[in-house]
PDB file of N, CA and C in Angstrom:
ATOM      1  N   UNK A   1      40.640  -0.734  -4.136  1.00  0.00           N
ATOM      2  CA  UNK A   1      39.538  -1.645  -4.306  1.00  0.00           C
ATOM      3  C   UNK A   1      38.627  -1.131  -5.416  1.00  0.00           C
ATOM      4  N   UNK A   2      38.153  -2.357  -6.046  1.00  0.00           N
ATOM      5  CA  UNK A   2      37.476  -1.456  -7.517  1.00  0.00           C
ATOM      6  C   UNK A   2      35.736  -1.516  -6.827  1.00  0.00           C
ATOM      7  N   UNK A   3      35.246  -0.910  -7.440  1.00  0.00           N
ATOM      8  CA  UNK A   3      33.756  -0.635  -6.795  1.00  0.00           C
ATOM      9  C   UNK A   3      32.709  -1.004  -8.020  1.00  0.00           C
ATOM     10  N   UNK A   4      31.955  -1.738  -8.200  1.00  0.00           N
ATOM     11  CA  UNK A   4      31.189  -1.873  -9.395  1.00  0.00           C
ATOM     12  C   UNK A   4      30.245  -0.762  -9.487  1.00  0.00           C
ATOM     13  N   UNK A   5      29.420  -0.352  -8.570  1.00  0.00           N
ATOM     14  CA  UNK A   5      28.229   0.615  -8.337  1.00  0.00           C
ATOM     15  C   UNK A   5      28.797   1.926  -8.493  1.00  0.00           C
ATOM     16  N   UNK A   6      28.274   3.024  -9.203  1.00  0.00           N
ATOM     17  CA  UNK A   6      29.119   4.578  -8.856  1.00  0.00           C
ATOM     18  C   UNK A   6      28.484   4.952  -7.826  1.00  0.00           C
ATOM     19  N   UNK A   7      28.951   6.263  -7.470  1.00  0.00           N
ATOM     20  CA  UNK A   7      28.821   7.030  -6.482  1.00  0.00           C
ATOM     21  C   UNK A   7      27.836   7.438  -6.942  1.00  0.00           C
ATOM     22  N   UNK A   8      26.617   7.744  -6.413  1.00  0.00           N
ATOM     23  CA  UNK A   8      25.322   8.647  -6.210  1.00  0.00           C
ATOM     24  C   UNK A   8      25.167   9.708  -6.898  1.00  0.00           C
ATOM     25  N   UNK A   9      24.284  10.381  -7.985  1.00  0.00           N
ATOM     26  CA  UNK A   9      24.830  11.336  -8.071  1.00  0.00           C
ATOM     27  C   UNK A   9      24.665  12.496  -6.817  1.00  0.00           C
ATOM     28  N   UNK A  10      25.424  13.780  -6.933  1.00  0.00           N
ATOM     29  CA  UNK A  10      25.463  14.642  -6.157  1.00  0.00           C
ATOM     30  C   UNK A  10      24.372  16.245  -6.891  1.00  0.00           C
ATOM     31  N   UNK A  11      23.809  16.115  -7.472  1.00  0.00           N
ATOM     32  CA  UNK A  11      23.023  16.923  -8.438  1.00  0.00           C
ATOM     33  C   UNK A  11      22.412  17.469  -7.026  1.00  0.00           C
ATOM     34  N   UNK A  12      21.744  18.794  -7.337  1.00  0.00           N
ATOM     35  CA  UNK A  12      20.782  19.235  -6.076  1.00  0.00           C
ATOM     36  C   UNK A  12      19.541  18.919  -6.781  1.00  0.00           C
ATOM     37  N   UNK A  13      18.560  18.572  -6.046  1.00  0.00           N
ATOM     38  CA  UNK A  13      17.162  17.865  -6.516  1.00  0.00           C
ATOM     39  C   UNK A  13      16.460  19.196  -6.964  1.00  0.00           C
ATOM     40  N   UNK A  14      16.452  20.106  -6.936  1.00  0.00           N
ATOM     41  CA  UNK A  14      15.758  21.271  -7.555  1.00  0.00           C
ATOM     42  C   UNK A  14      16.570  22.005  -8.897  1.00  0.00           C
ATOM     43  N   UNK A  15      17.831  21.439  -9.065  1.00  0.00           N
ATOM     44  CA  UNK A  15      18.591  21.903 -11.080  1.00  0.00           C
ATOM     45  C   UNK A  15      17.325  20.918 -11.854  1.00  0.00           C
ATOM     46  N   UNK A  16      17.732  22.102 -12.777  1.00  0.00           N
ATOM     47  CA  UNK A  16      16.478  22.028 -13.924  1.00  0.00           C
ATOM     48  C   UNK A  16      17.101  20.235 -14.785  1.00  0.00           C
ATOM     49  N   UNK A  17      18.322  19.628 -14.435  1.00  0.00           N
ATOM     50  CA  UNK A  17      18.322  18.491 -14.786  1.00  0.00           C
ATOM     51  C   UNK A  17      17.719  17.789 -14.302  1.00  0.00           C
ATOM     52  N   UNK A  18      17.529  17.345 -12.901  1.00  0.00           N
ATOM     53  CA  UNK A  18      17.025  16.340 -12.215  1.00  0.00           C
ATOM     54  C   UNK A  18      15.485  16.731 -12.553  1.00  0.00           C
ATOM     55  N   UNK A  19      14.921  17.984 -12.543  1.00  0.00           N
ATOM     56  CA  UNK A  19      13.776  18.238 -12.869  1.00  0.00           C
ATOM     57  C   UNK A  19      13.069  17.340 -14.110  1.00  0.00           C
ATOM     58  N   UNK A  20      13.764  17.785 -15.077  1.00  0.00           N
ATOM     59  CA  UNK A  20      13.661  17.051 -16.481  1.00  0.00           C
ATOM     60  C   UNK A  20      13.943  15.581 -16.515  1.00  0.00           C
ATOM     61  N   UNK A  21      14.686  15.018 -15.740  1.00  0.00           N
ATOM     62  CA  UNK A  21      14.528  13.687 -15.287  1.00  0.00           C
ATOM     63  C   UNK A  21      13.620  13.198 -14.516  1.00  0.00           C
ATOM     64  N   UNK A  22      13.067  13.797 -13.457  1.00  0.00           N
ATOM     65  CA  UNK A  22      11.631  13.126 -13.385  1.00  0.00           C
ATOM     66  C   UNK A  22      10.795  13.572 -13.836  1.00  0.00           C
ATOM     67  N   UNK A  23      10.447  14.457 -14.621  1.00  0.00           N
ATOM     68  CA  UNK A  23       9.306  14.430 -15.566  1.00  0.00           C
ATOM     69  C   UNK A  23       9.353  13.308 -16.676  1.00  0.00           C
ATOM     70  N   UNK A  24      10.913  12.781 -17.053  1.00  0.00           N
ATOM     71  CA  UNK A  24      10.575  11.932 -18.153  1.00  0.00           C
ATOM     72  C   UNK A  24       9.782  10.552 -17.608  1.00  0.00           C
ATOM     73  N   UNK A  25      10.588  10.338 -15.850  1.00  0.00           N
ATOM     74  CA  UNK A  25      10.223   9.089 -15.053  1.00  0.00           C
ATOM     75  C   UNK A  25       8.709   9.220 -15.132  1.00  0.00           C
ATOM     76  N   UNK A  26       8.524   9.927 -14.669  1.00  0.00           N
ATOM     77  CA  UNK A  26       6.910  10.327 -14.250  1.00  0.00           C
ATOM     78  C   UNK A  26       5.847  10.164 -16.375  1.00  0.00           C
ATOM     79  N   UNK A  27       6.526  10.267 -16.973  1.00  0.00           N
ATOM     80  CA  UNK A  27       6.093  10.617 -18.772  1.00  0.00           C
ATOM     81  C   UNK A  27       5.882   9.097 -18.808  1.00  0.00           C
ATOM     82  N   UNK A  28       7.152   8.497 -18.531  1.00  0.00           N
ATOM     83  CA  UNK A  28       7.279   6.597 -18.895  1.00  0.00           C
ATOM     84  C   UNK A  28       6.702   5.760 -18.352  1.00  0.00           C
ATOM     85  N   UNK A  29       5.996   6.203 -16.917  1.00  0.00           N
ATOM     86  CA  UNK A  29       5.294   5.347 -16.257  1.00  0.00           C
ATOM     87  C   UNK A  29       3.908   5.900 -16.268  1.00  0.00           C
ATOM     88  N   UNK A  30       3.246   6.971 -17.024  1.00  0.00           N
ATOM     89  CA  UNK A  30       2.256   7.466 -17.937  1.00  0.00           C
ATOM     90  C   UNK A  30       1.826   7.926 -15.940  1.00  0.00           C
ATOM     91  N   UNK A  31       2.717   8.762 -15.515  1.00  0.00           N
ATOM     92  CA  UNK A  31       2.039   9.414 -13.965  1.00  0.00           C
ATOM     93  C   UNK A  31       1.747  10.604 -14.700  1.00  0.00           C
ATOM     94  N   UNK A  32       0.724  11.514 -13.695  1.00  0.00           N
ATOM     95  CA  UNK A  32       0.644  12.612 -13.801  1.00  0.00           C
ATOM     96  C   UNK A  32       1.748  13.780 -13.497  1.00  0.00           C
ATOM     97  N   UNK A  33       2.152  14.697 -13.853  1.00  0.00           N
ATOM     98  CA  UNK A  33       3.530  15.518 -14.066  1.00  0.00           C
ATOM     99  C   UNK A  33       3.379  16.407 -12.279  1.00  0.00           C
ATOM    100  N   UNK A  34       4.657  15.989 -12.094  1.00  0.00           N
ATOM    101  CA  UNK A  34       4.938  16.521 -10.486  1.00  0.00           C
ATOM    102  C   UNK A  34       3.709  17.724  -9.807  1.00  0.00           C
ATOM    103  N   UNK A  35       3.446  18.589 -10.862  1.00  0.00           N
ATOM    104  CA  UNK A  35       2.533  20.036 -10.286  1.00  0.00           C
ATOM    105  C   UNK A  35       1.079  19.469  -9.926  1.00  0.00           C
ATOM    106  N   UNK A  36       0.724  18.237 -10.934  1.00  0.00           N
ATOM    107  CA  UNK A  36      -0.716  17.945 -11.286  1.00  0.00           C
ATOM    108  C   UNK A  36      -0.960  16.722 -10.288  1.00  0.00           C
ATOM    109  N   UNK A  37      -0.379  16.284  -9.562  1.00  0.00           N
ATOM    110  CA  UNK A  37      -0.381  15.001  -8.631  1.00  0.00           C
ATOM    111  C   UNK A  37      -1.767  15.227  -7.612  1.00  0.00           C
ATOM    112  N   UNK A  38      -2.565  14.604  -7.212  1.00  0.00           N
ATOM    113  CA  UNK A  38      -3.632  15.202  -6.483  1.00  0.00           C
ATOM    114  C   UNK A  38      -3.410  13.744  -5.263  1.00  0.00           C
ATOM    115  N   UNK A  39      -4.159  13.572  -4.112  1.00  0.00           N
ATOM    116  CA  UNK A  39      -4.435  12.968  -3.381  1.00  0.00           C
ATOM    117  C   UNK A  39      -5.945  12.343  -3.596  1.00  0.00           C
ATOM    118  N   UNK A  40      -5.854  10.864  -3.635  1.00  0.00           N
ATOM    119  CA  UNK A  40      -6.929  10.117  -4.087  1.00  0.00           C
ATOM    120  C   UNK A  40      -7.890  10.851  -2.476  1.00  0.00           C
ATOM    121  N   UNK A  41      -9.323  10.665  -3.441  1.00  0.00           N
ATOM    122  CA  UNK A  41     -10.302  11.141  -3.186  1.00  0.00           C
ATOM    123  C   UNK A  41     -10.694  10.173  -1.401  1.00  0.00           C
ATOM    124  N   UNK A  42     -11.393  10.649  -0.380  1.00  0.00           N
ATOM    125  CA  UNK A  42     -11.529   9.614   0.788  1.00  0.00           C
ATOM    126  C   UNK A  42     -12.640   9.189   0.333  1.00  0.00           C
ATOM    127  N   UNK A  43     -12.577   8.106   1.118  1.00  0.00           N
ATOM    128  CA  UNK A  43     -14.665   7.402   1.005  1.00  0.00           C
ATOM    129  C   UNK A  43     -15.459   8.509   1.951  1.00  0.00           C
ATOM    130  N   UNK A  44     -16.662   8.682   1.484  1.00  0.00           N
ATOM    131  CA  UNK A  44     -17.669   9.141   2.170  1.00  0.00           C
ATOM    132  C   UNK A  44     -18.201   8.969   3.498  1.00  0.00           C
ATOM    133  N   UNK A  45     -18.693   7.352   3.398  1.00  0.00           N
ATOM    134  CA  UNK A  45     -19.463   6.827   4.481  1.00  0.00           C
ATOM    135  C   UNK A  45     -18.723   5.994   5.311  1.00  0.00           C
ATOM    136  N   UNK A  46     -18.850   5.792   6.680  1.00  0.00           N
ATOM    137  CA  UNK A  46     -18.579   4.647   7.415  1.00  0.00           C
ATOM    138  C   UNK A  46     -18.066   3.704   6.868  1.00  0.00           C
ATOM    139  N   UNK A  47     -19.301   2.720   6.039  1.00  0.00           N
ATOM    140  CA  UNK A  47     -19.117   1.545   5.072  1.00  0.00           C
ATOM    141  C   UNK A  47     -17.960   1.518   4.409  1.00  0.00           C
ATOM    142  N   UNK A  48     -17.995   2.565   3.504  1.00  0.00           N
ATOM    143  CA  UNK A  48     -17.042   2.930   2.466  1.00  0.00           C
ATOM    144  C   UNK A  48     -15.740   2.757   2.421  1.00  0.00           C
ATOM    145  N   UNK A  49     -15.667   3.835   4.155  1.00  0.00           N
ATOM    146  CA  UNK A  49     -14.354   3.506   5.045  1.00  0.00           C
ATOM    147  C   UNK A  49     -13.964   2.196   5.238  1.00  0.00           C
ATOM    148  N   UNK A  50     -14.370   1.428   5.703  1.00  0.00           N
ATOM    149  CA  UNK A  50     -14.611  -0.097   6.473  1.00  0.00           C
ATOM    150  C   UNK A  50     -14.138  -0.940   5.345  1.00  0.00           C
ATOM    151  N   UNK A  51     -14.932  -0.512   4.223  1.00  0.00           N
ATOM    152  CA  UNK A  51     -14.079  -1.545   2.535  1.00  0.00           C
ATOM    153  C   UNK A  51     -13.273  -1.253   2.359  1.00  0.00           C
ATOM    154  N   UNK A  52     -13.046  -0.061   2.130  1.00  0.00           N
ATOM    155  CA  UNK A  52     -11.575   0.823   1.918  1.00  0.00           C
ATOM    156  C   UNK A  52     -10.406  -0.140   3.013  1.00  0.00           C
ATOM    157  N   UNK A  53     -10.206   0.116   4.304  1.00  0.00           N
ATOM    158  CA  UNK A  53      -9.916  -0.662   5.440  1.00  0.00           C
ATOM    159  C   UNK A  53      -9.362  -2.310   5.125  1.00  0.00           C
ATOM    160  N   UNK A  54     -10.449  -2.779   5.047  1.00  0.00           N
ATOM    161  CA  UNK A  54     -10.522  -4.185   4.534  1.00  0.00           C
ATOM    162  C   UNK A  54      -9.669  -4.546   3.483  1.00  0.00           C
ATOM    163  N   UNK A  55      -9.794  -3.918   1.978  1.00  0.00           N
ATOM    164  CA  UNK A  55      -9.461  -4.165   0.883  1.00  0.00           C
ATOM    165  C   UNK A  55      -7.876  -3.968   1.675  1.00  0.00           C
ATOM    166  N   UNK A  56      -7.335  -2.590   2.048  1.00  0.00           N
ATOM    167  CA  UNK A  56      -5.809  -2.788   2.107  1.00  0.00           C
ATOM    168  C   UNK A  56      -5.324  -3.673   3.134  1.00  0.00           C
ATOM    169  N   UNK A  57      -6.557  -4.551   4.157  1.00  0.00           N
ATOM    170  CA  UNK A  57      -5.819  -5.691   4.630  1.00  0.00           C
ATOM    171  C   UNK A  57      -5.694  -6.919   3.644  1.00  0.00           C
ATOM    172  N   UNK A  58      -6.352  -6.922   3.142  1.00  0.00           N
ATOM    173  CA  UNK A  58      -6.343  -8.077   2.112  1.00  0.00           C
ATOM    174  C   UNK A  58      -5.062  -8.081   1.659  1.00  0.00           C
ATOM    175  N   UNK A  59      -4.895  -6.887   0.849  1.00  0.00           N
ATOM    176  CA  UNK A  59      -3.072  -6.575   0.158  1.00  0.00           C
ATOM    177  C   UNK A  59      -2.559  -6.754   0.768  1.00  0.00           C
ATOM    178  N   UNK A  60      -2.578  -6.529   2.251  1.00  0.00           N
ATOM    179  CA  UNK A  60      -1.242  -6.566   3.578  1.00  0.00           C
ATOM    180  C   UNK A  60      -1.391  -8.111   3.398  1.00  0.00           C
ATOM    181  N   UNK A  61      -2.310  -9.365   3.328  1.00  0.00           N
ATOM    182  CA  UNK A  61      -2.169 -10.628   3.317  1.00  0.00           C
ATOM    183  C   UNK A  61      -1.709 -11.216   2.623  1.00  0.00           C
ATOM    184  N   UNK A  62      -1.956 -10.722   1.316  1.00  0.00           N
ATOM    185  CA  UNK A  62      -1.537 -11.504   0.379  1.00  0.00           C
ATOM    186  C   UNK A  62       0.004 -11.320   0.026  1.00  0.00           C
ATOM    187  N   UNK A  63       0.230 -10.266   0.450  1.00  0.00           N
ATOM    188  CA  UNK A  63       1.759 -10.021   0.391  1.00  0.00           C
ATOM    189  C   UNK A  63       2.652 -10.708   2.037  1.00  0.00           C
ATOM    190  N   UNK A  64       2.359 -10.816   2.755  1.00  0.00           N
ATOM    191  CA  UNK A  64       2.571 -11.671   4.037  1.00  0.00           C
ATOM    192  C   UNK A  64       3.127 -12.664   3.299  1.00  0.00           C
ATOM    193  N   UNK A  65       1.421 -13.480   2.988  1.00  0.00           N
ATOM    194  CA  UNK A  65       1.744 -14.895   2.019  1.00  0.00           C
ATOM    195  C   UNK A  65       2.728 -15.450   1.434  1.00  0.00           C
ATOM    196  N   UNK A  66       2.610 -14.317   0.099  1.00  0.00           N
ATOM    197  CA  UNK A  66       3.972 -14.500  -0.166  1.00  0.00           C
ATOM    198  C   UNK A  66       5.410 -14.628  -0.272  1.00  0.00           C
ATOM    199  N   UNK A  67       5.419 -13.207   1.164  1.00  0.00           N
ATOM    200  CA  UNK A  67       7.223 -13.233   1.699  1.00  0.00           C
ATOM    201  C   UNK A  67       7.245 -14.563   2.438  1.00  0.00           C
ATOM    202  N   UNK A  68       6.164 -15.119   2.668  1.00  0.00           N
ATOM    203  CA  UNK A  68       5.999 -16.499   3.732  1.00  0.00           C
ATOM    204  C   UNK A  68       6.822 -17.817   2.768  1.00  0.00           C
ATOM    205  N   UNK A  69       5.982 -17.647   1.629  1.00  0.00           N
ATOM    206  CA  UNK A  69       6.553 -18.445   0.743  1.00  0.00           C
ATOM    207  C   UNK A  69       7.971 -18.787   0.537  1.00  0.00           C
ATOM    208  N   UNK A  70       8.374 -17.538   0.295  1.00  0.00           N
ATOM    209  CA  UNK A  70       9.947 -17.605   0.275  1.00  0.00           C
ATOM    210  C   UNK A  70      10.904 -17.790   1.588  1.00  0.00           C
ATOM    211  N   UNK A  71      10.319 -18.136   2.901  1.00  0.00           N
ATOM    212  CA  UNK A  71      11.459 -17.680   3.565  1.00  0.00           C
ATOM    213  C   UNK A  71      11.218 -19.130   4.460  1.00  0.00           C
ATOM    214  N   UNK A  72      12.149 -19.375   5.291  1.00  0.00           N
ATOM    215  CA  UNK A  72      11.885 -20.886   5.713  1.00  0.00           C
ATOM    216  C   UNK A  72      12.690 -20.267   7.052  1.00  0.00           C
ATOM    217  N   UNK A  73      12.327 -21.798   8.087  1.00  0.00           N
ATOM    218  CA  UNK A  73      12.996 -21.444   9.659  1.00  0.00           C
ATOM    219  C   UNK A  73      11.747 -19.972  10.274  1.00  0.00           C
ATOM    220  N   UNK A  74      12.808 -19.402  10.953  1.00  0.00           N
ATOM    221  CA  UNK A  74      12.341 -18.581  12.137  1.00  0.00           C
ATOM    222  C   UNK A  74      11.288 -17.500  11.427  1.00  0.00           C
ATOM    223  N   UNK A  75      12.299 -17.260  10.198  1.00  0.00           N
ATOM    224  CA  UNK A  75      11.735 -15.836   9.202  1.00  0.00           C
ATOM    225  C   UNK A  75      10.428 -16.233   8.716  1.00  0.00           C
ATOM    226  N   UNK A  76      10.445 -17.379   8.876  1.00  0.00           N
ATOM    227  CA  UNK A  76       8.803 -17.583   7.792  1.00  0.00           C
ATOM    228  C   UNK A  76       8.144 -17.615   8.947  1.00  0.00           C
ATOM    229  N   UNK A  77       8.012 -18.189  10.513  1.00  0.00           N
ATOM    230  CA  UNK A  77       7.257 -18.318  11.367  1.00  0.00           C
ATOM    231  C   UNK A  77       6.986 -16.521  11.164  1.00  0.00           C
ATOM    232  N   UNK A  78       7.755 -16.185  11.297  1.00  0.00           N
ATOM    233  CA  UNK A  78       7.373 -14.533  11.484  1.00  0.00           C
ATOM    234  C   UNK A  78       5.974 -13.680  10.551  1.00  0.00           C
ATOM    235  N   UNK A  79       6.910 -14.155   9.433  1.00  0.00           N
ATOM    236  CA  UNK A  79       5.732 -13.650   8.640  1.00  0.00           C
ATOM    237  C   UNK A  79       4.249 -14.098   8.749  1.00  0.00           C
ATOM    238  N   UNK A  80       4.677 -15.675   9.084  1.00  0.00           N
ATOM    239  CA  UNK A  80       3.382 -16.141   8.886  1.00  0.00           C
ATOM    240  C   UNK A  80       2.541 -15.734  10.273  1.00  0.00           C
ATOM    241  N   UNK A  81       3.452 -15.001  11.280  1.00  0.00           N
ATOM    242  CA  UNK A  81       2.505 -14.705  12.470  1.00  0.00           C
ATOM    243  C   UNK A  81       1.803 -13.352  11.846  1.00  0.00           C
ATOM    244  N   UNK A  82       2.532 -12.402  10.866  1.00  0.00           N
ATOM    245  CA  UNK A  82       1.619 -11.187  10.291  1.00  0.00           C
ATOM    246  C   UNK A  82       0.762 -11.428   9.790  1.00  0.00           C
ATOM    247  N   UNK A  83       0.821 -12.873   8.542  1.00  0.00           N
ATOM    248  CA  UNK A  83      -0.714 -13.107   8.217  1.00  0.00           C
ATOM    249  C   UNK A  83      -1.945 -13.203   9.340  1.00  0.00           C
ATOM    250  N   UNK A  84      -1.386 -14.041  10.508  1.00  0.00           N
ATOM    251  CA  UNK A  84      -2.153 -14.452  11.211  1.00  0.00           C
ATOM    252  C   UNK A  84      -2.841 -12.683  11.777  1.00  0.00           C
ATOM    253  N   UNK A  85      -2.126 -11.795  12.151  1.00  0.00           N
ATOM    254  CA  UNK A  85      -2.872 -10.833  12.826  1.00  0.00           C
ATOM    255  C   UNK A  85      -3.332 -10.327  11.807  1.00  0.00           C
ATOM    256  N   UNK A  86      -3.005  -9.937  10.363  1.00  0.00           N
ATOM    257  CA  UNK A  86      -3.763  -9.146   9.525  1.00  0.00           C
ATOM    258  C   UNK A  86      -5.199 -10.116   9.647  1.00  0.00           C
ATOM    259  N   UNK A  87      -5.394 -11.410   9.643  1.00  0.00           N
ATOM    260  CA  UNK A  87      -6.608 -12.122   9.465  1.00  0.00           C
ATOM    261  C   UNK A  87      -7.179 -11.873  10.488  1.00  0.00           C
ATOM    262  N   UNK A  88      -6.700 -11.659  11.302  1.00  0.00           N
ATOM    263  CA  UNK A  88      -7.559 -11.352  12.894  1.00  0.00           C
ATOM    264  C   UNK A  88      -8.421  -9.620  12.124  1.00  0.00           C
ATOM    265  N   UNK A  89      -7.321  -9.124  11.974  1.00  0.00           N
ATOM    266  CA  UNK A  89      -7.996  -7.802  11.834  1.00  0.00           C
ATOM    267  C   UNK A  89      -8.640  -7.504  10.785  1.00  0.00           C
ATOM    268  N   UNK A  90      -9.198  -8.823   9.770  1.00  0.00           N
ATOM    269  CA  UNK A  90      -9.729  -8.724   8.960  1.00  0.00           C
ATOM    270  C   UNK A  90     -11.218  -9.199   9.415  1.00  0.00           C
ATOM    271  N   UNK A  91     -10.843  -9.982  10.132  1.00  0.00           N
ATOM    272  CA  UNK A  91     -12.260 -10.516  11.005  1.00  0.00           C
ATOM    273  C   UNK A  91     -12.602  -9.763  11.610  1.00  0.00           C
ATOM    274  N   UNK A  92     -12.271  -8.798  12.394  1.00  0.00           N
ATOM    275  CA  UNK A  92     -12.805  -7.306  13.170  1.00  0.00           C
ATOM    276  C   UNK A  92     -13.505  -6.660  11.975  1.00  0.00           C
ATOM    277  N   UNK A  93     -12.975  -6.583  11.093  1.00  0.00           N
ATOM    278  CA  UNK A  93     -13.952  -5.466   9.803  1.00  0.00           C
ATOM    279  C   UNK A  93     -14.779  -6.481   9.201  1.00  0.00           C
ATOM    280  N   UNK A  94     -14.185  -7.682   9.187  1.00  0.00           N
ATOM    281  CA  UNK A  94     -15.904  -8.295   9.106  1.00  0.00           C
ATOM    282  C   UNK A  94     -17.125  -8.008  10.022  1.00  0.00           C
ATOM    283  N   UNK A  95     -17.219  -8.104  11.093  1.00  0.00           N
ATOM    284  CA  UNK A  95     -17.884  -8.131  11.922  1.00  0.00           C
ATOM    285  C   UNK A  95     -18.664  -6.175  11.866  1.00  0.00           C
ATOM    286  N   UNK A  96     -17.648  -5.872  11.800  1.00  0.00           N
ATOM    287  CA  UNK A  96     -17.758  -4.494  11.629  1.00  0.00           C
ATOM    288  C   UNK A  96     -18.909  -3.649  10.697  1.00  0.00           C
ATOM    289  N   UNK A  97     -18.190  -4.363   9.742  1.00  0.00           N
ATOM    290  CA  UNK A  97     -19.031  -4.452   7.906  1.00  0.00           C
ATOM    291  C   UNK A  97     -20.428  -5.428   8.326  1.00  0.00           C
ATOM    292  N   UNK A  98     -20.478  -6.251   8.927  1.00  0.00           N
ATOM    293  CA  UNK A  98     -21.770  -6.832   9.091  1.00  0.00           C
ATOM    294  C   UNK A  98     -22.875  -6.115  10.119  1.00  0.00           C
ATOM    295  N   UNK A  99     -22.031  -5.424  11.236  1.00  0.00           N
ATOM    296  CA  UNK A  99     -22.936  -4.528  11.928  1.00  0.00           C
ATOM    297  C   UNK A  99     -23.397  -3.439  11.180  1.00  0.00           C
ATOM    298  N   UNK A 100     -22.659  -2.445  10.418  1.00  0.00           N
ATOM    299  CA  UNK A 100     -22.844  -1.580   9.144  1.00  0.00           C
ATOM    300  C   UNK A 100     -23.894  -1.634   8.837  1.00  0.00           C
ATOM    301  N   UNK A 101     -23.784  -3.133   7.864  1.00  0.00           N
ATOM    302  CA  UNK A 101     -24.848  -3.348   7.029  1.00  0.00           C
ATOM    303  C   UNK A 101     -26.288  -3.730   7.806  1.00  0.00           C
ATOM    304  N   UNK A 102     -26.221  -4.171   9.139  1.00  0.00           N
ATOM    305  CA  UNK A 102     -27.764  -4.419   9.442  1.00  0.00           C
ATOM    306  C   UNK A 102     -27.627  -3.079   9.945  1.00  0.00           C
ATOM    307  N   UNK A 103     -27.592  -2.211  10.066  1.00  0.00           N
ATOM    308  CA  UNK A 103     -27.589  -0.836  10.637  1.00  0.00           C
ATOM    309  C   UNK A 103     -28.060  -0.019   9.394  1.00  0.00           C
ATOM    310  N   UNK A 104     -27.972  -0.187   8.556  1.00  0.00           N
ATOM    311  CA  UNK A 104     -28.258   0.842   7.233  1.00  0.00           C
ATOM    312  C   UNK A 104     -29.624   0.138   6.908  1.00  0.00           C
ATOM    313  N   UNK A 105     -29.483  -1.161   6.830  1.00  0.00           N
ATOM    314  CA  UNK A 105     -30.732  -2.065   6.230  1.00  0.00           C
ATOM    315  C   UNK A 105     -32.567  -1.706   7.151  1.00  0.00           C
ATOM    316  N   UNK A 106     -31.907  -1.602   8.653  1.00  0.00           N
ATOM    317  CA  UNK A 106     -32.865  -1.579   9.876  1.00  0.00           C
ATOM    318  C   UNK A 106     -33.930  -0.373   9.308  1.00  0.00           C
ATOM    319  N   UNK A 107     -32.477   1.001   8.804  1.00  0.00           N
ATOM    320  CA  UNK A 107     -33.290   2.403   9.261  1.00  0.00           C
ATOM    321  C   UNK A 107     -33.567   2.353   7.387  1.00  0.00           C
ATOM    322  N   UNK A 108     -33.222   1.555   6.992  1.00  0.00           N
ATOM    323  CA  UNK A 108     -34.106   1.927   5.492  1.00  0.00           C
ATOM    324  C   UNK A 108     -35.346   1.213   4.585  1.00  0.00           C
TER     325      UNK A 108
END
């Protein structure tokens, strides 16, 4: 049987080839070089947290949305039930974010 795809390579991920191959990956997509990679900074405050929170439900929705778009029958009910709970749990950090804010506003 002919196979279109090759076999994987078998390289060990620590030879100085594969090395030099993702540094070029990491060069072309203008990342920082494997040693220098840091972990984004956390939010500070409560609030901060709570937007932070929020904002990556938003992304979780809008991407829902869209697999929604594409898929029809059972698969799209599905997805479209994830939008539905990410919106639920977007309405919790509303509410959340609105207690926050009269809470900061009260004591200042």
């Amino acid at each position: 049987m002919f196979k279109i795809t090759p076999n994987p390579p078998t390289d060990d991920l620590a030879s100085p080839a594969f090395q030099l191959a993702a540094e070029r990956a990491f060069a072309h997509y203008e990342l920082p070089p494997a040693g220098n990679r840091s972990i984004p900074s956390l939010p500070r405050s409560v609030e901060e947290t709570l937007v932070h929170i929020y904002e990556i439900l938003q992304c979780a929705s809008a991407n829902a949305y869209e697999c929604a778009d594409n898929l029809q029958g059972s698969n799209r009910k599905l997805a479209l039930g994830a939008v539905h709970l990410i919106d639920l749990a977007q309405q919790h950090m509303d509410s959340l974010l609105d207690k926050e804010v009269a809470k900061t506003t009260v004591t200042d």
